[in-house]
Protein backbone atom coordinates (compact mmCIF):
# COMPACT_ATOMS: atom_id res chain seq x y z
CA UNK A 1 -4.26 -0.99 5.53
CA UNK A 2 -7.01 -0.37 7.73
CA UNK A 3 -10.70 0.23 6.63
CA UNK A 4 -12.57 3.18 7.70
CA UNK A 5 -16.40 2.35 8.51
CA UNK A 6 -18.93 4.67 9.57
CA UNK A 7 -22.64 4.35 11.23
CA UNK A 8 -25.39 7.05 11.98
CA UNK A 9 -28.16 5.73 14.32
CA UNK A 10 -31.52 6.95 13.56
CA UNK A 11 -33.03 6.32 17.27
CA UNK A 12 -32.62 8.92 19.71
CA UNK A 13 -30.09 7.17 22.29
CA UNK A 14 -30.38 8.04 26.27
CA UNK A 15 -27.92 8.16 28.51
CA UNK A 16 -29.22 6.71 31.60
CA UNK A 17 -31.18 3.68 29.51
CA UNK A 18 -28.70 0.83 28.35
CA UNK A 19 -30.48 -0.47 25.49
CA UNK A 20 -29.41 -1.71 22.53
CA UNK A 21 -29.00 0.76 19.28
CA UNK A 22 -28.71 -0.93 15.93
CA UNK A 23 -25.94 0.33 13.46
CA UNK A 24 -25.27 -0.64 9.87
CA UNK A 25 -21.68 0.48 8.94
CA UNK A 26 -21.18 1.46 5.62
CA UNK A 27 -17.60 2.00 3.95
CA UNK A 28 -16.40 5.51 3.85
CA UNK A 29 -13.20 4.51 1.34
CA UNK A 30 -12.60 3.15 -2.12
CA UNK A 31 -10.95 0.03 -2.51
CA UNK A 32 -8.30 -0.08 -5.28
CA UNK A 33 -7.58 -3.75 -6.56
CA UNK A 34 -4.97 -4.83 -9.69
CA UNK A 35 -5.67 -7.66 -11.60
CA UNK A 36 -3.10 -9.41 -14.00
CA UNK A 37 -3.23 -9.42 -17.71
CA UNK A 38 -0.92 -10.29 -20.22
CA UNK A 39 2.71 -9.72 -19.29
CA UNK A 40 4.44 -10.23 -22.44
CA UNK A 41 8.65 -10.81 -22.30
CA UNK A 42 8.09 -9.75 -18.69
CA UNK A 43 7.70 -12.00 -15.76
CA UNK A 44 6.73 -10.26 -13.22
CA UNK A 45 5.50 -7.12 -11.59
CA UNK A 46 8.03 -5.66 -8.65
CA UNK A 47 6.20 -2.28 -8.25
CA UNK A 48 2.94 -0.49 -8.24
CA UNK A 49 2.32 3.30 -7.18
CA UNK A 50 -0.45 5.13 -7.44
CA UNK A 51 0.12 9.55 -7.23
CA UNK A 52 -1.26 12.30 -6.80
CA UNK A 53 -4.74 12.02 -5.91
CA UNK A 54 -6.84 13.81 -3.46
CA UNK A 55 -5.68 12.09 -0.18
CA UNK A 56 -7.35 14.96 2.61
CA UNK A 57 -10.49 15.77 3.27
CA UNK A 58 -12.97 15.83 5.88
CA UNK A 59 -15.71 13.24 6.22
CA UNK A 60 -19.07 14.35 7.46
CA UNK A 61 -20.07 12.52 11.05
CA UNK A 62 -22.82 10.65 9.36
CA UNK A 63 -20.25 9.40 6.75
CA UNK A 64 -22.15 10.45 3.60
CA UNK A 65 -20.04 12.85 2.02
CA UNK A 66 -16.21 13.90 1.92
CA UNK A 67 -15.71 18.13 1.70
CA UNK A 68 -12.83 19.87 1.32
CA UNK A 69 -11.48 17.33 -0.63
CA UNK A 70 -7.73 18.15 -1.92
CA UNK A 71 -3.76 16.62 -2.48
CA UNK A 72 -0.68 17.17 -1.29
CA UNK A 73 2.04 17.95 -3.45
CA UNK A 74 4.08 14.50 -4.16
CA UNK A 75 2.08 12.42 -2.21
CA UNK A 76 1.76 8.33 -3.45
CA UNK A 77 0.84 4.94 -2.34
CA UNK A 78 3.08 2.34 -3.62
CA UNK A 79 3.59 -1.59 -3.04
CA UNK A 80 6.33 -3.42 -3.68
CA UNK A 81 8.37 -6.51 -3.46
CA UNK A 82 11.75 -7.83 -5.76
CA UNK A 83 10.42 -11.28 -5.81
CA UNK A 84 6.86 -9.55 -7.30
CA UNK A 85 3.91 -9.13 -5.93
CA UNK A 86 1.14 -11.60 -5.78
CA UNK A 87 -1.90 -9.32 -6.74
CA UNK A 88 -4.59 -11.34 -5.28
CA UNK A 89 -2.85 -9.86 -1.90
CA UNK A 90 -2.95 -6.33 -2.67
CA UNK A 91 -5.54 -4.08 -1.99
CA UNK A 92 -5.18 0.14 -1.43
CA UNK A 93 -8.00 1.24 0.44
CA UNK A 94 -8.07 5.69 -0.70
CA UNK A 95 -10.06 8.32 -0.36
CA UNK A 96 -13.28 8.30 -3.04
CA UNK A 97 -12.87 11.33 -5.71
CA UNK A 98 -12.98 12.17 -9.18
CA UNK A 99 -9.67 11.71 -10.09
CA UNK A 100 -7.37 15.18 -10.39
CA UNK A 101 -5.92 15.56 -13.48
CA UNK A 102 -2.47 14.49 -12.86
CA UNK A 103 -3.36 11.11 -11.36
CA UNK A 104 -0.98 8.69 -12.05
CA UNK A 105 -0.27 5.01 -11.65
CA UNK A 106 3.30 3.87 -12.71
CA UNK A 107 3.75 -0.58 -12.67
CA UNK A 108 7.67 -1.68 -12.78
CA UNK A 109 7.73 -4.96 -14.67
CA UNK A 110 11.07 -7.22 -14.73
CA UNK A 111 12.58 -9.89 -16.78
CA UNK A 112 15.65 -11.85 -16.93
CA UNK A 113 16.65 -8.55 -19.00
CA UNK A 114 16.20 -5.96 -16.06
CA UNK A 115 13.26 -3.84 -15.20
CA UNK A 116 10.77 -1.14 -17.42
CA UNK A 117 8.43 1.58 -15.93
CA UNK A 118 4.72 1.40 -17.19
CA UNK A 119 3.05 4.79 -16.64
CA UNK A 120 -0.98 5.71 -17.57
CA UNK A 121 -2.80 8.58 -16.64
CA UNK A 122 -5.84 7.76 -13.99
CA UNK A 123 -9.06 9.40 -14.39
CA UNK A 124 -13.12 9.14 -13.44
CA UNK A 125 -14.17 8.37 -10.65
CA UNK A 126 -14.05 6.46 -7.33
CA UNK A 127 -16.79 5.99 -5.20
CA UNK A 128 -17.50 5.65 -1.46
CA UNK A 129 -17.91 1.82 -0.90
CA UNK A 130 -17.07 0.27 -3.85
CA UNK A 131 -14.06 -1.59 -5.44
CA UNK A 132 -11.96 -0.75 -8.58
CA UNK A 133 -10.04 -2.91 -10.42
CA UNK A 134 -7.00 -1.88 -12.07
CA UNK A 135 -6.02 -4.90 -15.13
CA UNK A 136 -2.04 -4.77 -15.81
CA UNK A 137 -1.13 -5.82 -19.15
CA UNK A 138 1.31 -5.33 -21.84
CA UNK A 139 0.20 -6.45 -25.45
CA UNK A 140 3.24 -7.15 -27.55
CA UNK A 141 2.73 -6.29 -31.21
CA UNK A 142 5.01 -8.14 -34.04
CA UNK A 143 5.94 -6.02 -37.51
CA UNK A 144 3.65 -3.03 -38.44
CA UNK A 145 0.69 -2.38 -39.65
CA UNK A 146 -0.30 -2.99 -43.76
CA UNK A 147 -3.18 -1.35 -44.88
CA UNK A 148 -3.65 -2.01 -48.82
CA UNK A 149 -6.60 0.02 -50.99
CA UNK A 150 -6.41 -0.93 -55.10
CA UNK A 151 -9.27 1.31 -56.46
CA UNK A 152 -10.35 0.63 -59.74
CA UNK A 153 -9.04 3.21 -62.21
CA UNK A 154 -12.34 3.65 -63.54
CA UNK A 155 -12.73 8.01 -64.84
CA UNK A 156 -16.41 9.32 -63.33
CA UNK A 157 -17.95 12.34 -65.07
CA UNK A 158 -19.55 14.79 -62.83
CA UNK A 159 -22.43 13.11 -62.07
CA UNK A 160 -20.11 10.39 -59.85
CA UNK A 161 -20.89 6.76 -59.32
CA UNK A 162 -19.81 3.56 -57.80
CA UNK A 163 -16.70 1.97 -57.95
CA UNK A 164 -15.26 -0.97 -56.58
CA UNK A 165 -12.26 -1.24 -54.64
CA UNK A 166 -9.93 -4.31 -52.66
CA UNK A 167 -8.59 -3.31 -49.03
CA UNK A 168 -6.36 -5.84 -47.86
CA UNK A 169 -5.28 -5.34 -44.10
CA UNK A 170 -3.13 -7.20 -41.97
């Protein structure tokens, strides 16, 4: 993908003088990173996508604010690759927003089993000139849950009072 910088100069430029105007470009995107986390049974990751978030808008000529900001129906930004993709490589480079309710982000995993879909809802925010990362895991969890409470079968009158219990969890 390709970057979109933009600069405002503060000097009033002529246009018969050739001298030099200084610029300082500044980001006008958000740059979207994954990192990898703990993949479980699965081996490796064949397919991210990222939908429906605001992708139009228009940027103001000094580059300090997006208006107008809005989505189009079904639109995405996916990467992929059967072999998996090497996330130190992948970067999505989007429009900064406050996520739309609706925002998704959907990760394929595969194994020597075959292949599962991953979905979470996105939300908060992205900002102009910044980076955020994205950690894909899967946290496998053996047997259920035991939560154990033996209260004491001690009888209060109505004044109440303290009792002792054991809570075993595991």
């Amino acid at each position: 993908q390709k970057d979109l910088l933009v600069a405002k100069s503060d000097e009033n430029i002529s246009c018969n003088g050739k001298s030099a105007v200084d610029l300082t470009f500044k980001h006008a995107l958000t740059a979207i990173k994954f990192t990898q986390g703990e993949l479980g049974d699965y081996t490796k990751i064949t397919s991210i996508t990222i939908s429906e978030v605001n992708n139009q808008g228009d940027l103001s000529l000094d580059g300090a604010s997006w208006d107008n900001v809005s989505a189009t129906s079904g639109n995405s930004y996916a990467i992929s690759s059967q072999d998996g993709i090497t996330l130190n490589d992948v970067l999505l480079l989007l429009m900064p927003q406050t996520l739309p309710s609706g925002a998704k982000l959907l990760v394929t995993m595969s194994n020597n089993d075959g292949t599962k879909d991953f979905s979470a809802d996105l939300t908060g925010d992205w900002q102009k000139g910044y980076t955020v990362t994205y950690q894909l895991s899967v946290n496998k969890i053996f047997g259920d849950y035991v939560l154990e409470i033996t209260p004491n079968t001690k009888v209060f009158d109505e004044e109440g009072g303290v009792v002792s219990m054991t809570v075993r969890s595991y």
